[in-house]
Protein backbone atom coordinates (compact mmCIF):
# COMPACT_ATOMS: atom_id res chain seq x y z
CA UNK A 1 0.00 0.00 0.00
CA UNK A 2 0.70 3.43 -0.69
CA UNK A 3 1.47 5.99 2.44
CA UNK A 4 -1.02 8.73 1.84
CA UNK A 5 -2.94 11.29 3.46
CA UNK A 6 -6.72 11.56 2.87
CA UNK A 7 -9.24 14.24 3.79
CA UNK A 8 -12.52 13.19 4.02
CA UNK A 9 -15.41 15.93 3.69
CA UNK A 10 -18.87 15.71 4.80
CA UNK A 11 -20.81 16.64 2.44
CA UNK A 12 -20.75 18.18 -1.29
CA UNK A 13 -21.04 21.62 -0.43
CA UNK A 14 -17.63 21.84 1.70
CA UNK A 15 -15.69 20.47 -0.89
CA UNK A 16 -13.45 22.74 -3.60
CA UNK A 17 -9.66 20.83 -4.55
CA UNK A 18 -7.10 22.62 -2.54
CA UNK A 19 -4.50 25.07 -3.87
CA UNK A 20 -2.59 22.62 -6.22
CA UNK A 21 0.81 24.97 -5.24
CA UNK A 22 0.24 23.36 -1.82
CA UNK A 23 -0.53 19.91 -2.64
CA UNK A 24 0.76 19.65 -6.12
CA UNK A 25 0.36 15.67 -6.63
CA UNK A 26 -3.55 15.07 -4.77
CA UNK A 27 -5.98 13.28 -6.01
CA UNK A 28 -9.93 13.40 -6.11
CA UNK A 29 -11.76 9.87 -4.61
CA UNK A 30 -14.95 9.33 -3.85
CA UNK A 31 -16.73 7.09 -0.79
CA UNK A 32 -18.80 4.66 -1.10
CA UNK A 33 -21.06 7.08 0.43
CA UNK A 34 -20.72 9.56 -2.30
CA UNK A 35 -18.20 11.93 0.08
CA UNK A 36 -15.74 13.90 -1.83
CA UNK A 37 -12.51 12.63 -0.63
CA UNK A 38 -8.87 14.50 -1.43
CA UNK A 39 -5.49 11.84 -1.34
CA UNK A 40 -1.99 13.29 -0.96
CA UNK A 41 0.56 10.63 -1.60
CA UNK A 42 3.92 10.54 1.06
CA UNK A 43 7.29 9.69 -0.06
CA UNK A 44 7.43 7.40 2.72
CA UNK A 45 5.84 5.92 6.23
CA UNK A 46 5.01 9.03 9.51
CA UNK A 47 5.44 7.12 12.60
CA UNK A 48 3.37 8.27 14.96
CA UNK A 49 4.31 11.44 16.13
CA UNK A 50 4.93 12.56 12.50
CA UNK A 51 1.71 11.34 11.73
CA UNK A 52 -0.06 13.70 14.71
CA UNK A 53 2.12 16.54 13.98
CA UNK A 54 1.10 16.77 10.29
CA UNK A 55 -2.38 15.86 11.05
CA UNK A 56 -2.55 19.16 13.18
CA UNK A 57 -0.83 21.13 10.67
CA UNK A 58 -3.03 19.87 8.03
CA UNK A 59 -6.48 20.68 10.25
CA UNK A 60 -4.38 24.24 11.28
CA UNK A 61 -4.36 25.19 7.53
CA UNK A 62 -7.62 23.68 6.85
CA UNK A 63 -9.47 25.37 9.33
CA UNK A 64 -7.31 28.94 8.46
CA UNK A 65 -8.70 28.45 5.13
CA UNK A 66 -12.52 28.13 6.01
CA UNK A 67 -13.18 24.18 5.90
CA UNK A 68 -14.65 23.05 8.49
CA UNK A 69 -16.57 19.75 7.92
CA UNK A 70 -13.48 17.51 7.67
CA UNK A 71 -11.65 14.04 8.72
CA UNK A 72 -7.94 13.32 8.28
CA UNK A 73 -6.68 9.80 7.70
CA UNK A 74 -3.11 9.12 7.70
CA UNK A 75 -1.51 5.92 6.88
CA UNK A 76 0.96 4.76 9.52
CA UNK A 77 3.24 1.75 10.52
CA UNK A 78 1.62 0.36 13.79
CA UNK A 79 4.41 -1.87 16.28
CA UNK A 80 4.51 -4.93 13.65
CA UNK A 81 4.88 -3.01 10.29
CA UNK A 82 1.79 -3.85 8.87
CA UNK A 83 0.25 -0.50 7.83
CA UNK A 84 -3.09 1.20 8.90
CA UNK A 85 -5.11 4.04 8.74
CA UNK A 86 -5.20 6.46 11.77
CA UNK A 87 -7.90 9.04 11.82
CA UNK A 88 -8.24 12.16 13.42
């Protein structure tokens, strides 16, 4: 698997792609729920304190820039390298 970063919006009306200058390489997914969902590949693995930090800068910015109706999902290495998802 891919290490990514996904942000999950509630609902059609919050959604609008973020600044491609910021997040150059996202793509645009889709739940099976119909929930507009943005995915920003990593070059490699957070652990977890990487993954926390950059899941508060990520809701910092998102919040400065009026969303509000967000989750974050990161994909981490838990204790026996198998990775998972962590939400926030």
């Amino acid at each position: 698997m891919d290490h990514f970063v996904r942000i999950v919006f509630d609902n059609l009306e919050e959604h609008s792609k973020l600044d491609e200058s910021v997040f150059p390489n996202q793509n645009l997914l889709e739940t099976i729920n119909g929930k507009p969902v943005i995915e920003i590949p990593l070059a490699r693995s957070l652990n977890e304190a990487e993954s926390d930090e950059f899941a508060d800068r990520l809701s910092a910015f998102m919040f400065e820039n009026g969303y509000d109706n967000f989750d974050i999902e990161i994909s981490v290495d838990d204790l026996n390298d198998d990775e998972v998802t962590k939400k926030w």
